[in-house]
N, C-alpha and C. Protein backbone atom coordinates (compact mmCIF):
# COMPACT_ATOMS: atom_id res chain seq x y z
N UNK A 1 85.24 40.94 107.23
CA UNK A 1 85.49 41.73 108.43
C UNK A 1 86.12 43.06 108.05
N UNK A 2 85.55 44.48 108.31
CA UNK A 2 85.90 45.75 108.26
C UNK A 2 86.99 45.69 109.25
N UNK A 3 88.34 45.74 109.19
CA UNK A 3 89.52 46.05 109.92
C UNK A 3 89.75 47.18 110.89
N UNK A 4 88.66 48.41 109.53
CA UNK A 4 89.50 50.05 109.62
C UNK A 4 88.06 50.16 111.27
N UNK A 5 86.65 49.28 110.90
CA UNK A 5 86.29 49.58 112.21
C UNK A 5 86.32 48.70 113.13
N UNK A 6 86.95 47.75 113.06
CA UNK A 6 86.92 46.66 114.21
C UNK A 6 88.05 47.18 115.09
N UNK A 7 89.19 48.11 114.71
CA UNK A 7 89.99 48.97 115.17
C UNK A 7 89.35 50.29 116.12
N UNK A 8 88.85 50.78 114.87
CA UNK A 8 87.87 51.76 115.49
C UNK A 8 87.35 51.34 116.98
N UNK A 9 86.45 50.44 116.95
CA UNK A 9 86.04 49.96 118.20
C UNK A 9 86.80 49.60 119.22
N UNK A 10 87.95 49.11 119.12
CA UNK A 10 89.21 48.92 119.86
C UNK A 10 89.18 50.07 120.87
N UNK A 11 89.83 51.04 119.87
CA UNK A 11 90.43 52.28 120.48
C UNK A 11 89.03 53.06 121.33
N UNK A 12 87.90 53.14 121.01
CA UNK A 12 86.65 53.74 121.60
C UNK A 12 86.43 52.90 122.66
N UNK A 13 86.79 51.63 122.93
CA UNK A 13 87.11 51.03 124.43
C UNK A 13 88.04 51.53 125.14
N UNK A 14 89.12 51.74 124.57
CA UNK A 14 90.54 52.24 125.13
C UNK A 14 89.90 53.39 125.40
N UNK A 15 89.72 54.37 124.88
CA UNK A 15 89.07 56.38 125.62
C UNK A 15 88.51 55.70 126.66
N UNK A 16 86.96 54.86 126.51
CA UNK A 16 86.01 54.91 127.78
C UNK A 16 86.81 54.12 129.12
N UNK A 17 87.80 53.46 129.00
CA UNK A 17 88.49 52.52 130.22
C UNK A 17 89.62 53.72 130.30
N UNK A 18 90.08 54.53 130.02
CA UNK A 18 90.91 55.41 130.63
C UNK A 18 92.24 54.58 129.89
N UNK A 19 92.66 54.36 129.11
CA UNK A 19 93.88 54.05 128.70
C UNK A 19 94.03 52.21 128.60
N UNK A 20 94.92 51.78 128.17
CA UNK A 20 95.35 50.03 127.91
C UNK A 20 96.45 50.05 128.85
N UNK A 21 95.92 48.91 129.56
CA UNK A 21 96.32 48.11 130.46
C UNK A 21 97.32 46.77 130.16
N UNK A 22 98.71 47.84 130.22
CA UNK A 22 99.95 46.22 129.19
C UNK A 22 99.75 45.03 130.08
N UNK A 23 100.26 44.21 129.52
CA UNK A 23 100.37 42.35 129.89
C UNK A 23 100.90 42.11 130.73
N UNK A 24 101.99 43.77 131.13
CA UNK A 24 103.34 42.99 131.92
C UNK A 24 102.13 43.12 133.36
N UNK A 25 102.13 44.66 133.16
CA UNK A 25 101.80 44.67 134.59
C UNK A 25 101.26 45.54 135.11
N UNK A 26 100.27 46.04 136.30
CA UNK A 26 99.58 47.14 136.40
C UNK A 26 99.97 48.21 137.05
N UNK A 27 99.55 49.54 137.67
CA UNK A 27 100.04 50.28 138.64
C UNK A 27 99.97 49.87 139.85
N UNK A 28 98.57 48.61 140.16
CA UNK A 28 98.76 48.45 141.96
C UNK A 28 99.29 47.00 141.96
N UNK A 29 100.40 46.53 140.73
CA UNK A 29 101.36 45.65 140.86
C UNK A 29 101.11 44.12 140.61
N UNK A 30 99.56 44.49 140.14
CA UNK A 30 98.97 43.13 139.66
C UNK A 30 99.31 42.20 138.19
N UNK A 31 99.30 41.33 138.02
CA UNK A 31 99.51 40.81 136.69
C UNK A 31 98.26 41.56 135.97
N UNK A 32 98.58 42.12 134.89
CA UNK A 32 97.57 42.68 133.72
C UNK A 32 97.03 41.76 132.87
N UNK A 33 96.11 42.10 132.23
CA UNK A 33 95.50 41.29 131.66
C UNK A 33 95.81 41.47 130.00
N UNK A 34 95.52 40.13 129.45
CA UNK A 34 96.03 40.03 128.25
C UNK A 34 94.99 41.11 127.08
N UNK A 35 93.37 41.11 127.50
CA UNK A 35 92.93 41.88 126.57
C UNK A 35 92.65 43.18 127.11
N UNK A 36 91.87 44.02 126.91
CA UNK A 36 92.01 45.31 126.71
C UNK A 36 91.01 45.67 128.19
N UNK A 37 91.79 46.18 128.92
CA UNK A 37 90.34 46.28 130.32
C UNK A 37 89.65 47.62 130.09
N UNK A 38 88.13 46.93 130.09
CA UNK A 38 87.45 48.20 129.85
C UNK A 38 86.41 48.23 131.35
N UNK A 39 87.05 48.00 132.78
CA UNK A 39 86.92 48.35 133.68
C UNK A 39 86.68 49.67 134.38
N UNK A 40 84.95 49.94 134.65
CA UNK A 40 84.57 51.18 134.46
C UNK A 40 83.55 52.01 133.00
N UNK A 41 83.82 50.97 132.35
CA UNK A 41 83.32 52.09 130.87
C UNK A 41 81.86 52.13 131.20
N UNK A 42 81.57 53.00 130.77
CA UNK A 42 80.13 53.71 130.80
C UNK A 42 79.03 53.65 130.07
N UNK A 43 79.45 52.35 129.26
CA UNK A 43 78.62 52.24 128.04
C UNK A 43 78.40 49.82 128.09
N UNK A 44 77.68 49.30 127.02
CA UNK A 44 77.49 47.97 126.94
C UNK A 44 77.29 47.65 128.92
N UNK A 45 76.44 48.00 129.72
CA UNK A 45 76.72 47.58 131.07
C UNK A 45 75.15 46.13 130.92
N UNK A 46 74.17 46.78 129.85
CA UNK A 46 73.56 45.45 129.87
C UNK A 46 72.53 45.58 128.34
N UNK A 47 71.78 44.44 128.82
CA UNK A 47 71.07 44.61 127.40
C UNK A 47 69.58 43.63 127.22
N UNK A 48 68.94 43.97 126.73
CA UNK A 48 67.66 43.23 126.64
C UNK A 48 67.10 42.42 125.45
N UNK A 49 67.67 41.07 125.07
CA UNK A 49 67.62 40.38 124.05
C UNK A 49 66.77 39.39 124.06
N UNK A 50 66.40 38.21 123.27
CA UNK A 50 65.48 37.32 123.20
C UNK A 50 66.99 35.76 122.72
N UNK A 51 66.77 34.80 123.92
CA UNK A 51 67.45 33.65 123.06
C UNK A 51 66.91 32.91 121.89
N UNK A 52 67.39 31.76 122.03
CA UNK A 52 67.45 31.18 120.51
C UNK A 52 66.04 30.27 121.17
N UNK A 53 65.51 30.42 122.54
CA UNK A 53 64.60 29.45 122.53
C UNK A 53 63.30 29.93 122.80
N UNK A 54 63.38 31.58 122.77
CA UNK A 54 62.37 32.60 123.00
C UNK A 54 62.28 33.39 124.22
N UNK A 55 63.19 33.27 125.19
CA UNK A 55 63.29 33.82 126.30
C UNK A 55 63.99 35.12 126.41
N UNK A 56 63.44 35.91 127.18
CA UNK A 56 64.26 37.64 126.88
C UNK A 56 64.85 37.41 128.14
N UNK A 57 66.14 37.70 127.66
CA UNK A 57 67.50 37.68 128.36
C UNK A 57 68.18 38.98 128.74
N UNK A 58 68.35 39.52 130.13
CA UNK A 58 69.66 40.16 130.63
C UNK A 58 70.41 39.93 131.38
N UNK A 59 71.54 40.67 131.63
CA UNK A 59 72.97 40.17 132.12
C UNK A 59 72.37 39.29 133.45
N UNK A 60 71.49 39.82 134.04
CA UNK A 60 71.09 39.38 135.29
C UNK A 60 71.06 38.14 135.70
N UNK A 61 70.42 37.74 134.43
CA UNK A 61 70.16 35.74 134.36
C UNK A 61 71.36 34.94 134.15
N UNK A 62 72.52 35.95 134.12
CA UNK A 62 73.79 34.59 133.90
C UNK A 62 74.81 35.43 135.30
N UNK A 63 74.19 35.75 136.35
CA UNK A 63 74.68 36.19 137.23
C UNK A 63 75.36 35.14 138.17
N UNK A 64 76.67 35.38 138.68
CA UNK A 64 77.28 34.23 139.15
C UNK A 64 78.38 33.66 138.27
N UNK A 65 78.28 34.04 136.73
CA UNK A 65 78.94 32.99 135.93
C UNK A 65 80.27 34.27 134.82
N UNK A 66 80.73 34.28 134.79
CA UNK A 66 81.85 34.94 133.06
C UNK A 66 81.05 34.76 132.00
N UNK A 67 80.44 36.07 131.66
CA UNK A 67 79.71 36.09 130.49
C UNK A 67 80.83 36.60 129.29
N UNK A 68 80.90 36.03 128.29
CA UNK A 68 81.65 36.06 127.23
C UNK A 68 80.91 36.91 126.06
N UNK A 69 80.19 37.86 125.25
CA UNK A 69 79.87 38.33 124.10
C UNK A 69 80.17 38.50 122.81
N UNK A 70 79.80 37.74 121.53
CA UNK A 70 80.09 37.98 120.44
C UNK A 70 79.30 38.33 119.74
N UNK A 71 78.98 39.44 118.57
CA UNK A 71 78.48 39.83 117.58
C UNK A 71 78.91 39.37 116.64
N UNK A 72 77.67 38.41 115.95
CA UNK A 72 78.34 37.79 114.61
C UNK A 72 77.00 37.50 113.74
N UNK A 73 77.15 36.35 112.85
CA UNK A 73 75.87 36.02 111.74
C UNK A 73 76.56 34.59 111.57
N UNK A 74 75.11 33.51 112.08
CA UNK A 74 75.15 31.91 111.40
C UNK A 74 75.98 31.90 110.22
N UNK A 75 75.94 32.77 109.16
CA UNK A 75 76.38 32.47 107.73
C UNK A 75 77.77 32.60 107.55
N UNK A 76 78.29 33.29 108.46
CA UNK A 76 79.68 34.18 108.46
C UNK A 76 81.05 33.07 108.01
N UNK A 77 81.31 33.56 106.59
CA UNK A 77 82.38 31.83 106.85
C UNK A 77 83.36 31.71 107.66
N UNK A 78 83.82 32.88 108.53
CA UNK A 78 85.11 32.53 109.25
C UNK A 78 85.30 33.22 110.50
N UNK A 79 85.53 34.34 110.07
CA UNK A 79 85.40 35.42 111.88
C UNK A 79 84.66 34.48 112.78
N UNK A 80 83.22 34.29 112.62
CA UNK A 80 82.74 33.95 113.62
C UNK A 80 82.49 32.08 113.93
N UNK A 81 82.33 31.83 113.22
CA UNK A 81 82.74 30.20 113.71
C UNK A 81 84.60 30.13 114.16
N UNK A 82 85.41 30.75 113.70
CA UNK A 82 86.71 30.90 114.26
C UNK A 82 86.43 31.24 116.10
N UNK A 83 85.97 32.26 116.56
CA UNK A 83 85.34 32.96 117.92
C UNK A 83 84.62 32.11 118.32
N UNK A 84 83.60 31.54 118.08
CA UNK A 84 83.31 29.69 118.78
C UNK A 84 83.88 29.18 119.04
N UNK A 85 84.62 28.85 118.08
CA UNK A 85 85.34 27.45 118.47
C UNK A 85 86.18 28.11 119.36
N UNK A 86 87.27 29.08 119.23
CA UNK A 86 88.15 29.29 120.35
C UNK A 86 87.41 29.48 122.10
N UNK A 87 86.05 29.89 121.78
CA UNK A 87 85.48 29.87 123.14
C UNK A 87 85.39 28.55 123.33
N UNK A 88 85.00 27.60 122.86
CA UNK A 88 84.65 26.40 123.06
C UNK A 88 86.04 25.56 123.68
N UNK A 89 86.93 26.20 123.15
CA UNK A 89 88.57 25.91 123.54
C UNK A 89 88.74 26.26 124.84
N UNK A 90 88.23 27.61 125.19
CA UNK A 90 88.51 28.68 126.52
C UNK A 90 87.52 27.44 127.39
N UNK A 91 86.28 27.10 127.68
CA UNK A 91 86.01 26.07 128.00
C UNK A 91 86.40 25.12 128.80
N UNK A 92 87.21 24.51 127.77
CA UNK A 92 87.58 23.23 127.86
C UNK A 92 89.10 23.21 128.83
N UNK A 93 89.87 24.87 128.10
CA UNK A 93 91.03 25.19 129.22
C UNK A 93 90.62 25.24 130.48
N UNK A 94 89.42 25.87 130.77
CA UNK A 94 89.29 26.26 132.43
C UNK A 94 89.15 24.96 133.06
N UNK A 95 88.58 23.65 132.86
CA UNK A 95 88.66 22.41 133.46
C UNK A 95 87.28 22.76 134.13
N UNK A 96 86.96 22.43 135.33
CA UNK A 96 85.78 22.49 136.47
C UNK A 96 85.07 23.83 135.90
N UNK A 97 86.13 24.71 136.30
CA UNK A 97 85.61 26.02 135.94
C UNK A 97 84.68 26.68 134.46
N UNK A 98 85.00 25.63 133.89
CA UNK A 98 84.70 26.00 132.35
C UNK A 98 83.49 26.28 132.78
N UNK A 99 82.41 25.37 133.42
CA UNK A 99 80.75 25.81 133.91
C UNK A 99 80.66 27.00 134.30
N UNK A 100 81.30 27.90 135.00
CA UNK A 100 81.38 28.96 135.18
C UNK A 100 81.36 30.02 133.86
N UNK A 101 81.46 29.85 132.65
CA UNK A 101 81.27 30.43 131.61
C UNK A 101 80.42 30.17 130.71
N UNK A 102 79.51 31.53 130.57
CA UNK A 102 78.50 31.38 129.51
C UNK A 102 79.10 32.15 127.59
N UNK A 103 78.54 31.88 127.24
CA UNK A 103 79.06 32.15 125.84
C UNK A 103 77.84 32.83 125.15
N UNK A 104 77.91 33.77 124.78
CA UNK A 104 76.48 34.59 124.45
C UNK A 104 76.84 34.98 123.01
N UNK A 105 75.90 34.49 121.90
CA UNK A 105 76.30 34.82 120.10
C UNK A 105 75.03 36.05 119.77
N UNK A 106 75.34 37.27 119.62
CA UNK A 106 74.32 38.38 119.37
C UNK A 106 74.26 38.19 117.80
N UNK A 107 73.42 37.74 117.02
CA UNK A 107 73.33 37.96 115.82
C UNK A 107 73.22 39.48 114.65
N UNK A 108 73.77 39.44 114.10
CA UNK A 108 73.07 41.09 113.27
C UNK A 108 72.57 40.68 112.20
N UNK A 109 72.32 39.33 111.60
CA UNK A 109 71.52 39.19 110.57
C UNK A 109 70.35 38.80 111.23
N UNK A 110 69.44 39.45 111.71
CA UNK A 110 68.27 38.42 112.48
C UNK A 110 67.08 37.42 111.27
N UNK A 111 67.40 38.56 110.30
CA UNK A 111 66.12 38.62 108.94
C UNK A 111 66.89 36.83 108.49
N UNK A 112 67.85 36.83 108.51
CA UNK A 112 68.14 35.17 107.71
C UNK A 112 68.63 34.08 109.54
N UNK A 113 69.01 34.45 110.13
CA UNK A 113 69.25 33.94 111.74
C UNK A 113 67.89 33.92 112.30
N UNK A 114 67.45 33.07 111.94
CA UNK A 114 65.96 32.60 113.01
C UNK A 114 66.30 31.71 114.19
N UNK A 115 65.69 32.08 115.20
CA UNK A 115 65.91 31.13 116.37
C UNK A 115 66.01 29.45 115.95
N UNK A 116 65.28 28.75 115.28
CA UNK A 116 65.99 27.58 114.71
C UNK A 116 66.83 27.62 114.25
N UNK A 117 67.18 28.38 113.00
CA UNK A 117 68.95 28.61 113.08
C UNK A 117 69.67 28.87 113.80
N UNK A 118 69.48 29.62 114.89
CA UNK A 118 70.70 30.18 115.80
C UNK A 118 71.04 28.99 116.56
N UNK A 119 69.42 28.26 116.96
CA UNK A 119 69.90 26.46 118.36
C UNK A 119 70.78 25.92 117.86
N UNK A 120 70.28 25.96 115.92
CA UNK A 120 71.06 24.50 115.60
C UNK A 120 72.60 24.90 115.41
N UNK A 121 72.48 26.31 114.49
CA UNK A 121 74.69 26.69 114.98
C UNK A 121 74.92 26.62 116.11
N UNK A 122 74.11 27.07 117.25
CA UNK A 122 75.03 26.61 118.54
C UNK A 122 75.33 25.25 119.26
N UNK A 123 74.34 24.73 118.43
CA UNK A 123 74.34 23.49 119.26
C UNK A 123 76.20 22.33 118.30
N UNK A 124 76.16 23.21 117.50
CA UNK A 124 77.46 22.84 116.31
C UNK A 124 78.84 23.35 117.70
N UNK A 125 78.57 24.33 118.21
CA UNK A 125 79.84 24.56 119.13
C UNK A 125 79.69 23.91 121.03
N UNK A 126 78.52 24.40 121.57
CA UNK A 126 78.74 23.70 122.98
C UNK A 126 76.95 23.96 123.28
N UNK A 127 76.42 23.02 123.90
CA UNK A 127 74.83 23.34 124.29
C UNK A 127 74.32 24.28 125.21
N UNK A 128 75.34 24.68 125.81
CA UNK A 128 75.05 25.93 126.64
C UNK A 128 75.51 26.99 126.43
N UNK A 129 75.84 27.26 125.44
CA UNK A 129 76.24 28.49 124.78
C UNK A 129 74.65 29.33 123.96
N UNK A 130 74.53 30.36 124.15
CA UNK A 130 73.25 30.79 123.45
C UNK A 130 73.06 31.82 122.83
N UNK A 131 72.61 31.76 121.59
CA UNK A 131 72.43 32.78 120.70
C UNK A 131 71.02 34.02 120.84
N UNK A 132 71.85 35.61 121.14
CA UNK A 132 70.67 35.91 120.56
C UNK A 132 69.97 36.88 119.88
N UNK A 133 68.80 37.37 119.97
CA UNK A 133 68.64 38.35 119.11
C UNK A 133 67.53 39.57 119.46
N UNK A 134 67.62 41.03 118.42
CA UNK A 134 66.93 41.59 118.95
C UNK A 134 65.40 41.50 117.94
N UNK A 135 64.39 41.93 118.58
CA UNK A 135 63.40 41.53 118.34
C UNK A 135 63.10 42.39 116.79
N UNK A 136 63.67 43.80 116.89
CA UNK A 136 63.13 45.10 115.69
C UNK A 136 64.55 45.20 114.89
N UNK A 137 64.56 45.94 113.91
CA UNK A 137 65.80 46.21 113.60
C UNK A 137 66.45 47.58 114.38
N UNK A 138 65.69 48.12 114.71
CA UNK A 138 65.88 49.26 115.34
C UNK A 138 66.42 48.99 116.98
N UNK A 139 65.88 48.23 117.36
CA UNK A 139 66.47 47.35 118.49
C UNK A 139 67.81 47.02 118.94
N UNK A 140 68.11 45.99 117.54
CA UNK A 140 69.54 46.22 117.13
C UNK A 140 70.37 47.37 116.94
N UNK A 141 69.88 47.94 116.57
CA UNK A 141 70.89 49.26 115.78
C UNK A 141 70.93 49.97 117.37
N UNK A 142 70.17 49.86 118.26
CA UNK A 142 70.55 50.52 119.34
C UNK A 142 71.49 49.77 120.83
N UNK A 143 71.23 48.69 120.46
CA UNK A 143 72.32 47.53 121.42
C UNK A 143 73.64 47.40 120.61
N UNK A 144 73.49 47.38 118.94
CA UNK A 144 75.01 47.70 118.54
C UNK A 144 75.64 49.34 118.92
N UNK A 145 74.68 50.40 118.85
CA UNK A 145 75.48 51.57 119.35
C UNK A 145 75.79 51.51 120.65
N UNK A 146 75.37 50.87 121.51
CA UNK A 146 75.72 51.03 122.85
C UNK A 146 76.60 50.26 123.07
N UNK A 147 77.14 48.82 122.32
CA UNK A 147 78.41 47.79 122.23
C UNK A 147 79.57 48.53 121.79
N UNK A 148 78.88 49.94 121.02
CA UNK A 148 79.58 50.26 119.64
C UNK A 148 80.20 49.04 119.06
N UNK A 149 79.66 48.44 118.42
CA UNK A 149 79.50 47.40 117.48
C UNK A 149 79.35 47.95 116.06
N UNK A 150 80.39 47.91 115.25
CA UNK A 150 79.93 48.27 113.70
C UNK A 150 79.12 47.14 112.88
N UNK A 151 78.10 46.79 112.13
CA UNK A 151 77.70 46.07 111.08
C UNK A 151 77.04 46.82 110.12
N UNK A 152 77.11 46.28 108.90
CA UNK A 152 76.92 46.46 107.58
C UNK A 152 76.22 45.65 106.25
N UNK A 153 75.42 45.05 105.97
CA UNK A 153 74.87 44.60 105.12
C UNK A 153 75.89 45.13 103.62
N UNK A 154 76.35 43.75 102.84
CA UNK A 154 77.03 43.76 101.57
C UNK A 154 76.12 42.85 100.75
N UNK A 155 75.95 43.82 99.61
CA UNK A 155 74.72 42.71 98.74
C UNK A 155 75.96 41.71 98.43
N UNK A 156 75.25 40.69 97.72
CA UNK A 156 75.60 39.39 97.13
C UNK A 156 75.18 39.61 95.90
N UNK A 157 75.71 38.50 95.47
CA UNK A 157 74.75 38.14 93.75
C UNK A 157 73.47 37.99 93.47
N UNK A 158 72.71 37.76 95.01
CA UNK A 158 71.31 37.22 94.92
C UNK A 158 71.18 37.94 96.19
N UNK A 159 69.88 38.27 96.33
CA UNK A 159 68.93 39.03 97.34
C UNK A 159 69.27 38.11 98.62
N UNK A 160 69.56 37.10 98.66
CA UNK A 160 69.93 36.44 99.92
C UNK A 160 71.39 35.42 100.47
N UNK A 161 72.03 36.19 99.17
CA UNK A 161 73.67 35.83 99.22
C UNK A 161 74.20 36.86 99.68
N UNK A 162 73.19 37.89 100.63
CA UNK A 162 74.63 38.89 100.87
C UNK A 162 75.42 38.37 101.79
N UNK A 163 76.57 39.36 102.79
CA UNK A 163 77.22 38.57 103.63
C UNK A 163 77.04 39.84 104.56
N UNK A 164 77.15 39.95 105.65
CA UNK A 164 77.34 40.98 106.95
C UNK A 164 78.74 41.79 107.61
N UNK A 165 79.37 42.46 107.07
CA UNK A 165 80.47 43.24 107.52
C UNK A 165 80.44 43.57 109.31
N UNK A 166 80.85 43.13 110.25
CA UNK A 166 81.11 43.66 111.29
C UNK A 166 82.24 43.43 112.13
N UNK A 167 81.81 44.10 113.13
CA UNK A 167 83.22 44.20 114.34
C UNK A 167 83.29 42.97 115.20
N UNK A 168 84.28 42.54 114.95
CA UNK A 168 84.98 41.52 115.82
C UNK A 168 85.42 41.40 116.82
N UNK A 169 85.43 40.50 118.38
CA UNK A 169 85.88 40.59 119.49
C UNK A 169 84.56 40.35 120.50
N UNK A 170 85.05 40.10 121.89
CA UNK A 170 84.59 39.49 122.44
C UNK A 170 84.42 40.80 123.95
N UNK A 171 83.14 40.81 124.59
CA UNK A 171 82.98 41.66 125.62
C UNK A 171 83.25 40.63 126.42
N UNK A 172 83.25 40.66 128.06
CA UNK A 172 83.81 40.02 129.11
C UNK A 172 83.33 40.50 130.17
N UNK A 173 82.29 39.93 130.88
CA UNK A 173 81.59 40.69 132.10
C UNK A 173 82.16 39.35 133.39
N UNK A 174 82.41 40.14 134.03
CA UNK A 174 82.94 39.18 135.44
C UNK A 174 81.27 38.58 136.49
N UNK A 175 81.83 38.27 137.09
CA UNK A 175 80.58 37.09 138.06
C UNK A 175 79.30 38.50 138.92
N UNK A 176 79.79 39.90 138.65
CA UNK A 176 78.82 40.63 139.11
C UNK A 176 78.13 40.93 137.86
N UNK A 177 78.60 40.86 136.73
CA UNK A 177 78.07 41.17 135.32
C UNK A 177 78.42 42.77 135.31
N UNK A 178 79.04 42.90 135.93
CA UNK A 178 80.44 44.17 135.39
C UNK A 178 80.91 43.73 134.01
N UNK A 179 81.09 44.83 132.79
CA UNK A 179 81.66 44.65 132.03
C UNK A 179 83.49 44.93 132.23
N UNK A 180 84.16 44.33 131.94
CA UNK A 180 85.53 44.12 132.23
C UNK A 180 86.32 43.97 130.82
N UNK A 181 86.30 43.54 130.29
CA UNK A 181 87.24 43.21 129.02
C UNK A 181 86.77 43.10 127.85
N UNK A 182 87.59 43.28 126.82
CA UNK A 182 87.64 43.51 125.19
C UNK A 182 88.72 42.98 124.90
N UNK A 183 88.58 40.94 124.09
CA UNK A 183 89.29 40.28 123.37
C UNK A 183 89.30 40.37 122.30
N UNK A 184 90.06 40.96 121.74
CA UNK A 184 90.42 41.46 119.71
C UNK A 184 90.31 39.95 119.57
N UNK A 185 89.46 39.78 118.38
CA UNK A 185 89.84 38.56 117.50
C UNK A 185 90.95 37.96 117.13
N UNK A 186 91.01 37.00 117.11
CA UNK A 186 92.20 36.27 117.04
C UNK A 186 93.54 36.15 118.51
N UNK A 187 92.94 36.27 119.62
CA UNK A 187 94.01 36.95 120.65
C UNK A 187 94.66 35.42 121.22
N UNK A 188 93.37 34.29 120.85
CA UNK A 188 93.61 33.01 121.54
C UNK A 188 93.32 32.51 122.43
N UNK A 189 93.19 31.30 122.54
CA UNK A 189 92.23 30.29 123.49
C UNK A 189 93.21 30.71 125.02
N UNK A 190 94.47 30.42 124.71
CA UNK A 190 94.85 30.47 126.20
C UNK A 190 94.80 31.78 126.70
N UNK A 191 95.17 32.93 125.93
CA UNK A 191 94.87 34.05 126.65
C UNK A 191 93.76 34.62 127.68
N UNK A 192 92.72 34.53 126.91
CA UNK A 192 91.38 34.60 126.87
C UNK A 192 91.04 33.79 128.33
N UNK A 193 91.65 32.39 128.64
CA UNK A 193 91.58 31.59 129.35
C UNK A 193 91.87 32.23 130.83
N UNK A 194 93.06 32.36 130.48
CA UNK A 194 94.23 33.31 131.67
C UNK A 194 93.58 34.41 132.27
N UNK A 195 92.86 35.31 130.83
CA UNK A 195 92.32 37.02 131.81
C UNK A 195 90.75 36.05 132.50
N UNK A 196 90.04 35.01 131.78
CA UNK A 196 88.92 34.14 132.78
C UNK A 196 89.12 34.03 134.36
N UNK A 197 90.54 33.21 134.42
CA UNK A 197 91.01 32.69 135.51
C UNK A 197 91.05 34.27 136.70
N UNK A 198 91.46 34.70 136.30
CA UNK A 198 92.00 36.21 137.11
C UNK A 198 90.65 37.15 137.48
N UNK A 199 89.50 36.59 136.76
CA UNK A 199 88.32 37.42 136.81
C UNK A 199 87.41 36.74 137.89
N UNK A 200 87.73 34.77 137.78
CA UNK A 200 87.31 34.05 138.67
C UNK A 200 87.70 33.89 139.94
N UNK A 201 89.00 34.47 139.61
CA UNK A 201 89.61 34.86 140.95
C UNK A 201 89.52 36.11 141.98
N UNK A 202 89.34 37.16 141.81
CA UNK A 202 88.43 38.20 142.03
C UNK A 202 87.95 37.96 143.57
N UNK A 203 87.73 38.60 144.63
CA UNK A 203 86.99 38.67 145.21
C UNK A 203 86.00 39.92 145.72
């Protein structure tokens, strides 16, 4: 995981949402939210991908529900099976509600992440969670600029030991498929849980 841009990306949420929104509390007196509200930004509002079972997917089709977003790679030994499982945690916190959340895995290795790979890692964290991908590479490179999403290809020892450098964290679109929030890696199951609850709460 590149630090210097998973930061980067941080702060380029923070410009487009107009400033960070502390924990304590907001200006119209509301409890704030634990990750970064990018309420309003002008950029990631949707996207046109293919799942892990061949179906081209936008925000539209998980309308009704807390769409969750991660950019990651099947192979990744830790960032991203770490970001599963804690969704899979976030889940299990909401109780009833957990159905109300979809879990969406954007791959950037597509060339070694084949849709049989992507079912069978997801099916390793929750069955309704779904992986997916873009069809070109160029495809990609234009749904990561619009996430601003950094990735990077690092050779390996062997032509197919490399590993994938990217940005970490989680997008957060509420039940209109408004994009709303940016969870830094590592922020935690209950947090994550808490800014859910407040988004489900919403009217």
């Amino acid at each position: 995981m590149n630090k210097r841009t998973a930061l980067h990306s941080i702060a380029a949420g923070l410009l487009a949402a107009g400033g960070l929104l502390l924990a304590g509390c907001s200006d119209s007196g509301k409890p704030g939210f634990s990750a970064i509200d990018l309420t309003g930004a002008d950029y990631a509002r949707d996207f046109a991908l293919t799942d892990h079972n061949g179906q081209a997917r936008t925000l539209k089709d998980f309308q009704g529900k807390i769409v969750v977003m991660f950019f990651g790679y099947t192979q990744c030994p830790d960032v991203c099976p770490t970001s599963m499982t804690e969704l899979v945690a976030v889940k299990k916190l909401l109780g009833p509600d957990g159905e109300k959340l979809q879990g969406l895995f954007v791959t950037v290795d597509p060339a070694r992440d084949t849709p049989e790979v992507m079912k069978s890692y997801m099916s390793n964290f929750d069955p309704t969670f779904l992986a997916l991908y873009a069809p070109s590479p160029e495809q990609l490179a234009a749904v990561a600029k619009d996430y601003k999403v950094y990735y990077k290809k690092v050779d390996g020892k062997t032509p197919t030991s490399y590993t994938m450098d990217h940005s970490a964290g989680m997008y957060i679109y509420d039940t209109q498929g408004r994009l709303r929030l940016y969870s830094r890696y590592g922020s935690g199951a209950g947090a994550l849980a808490s800014d859910i609850r407040q988004l489900l709460q919403e009217k």
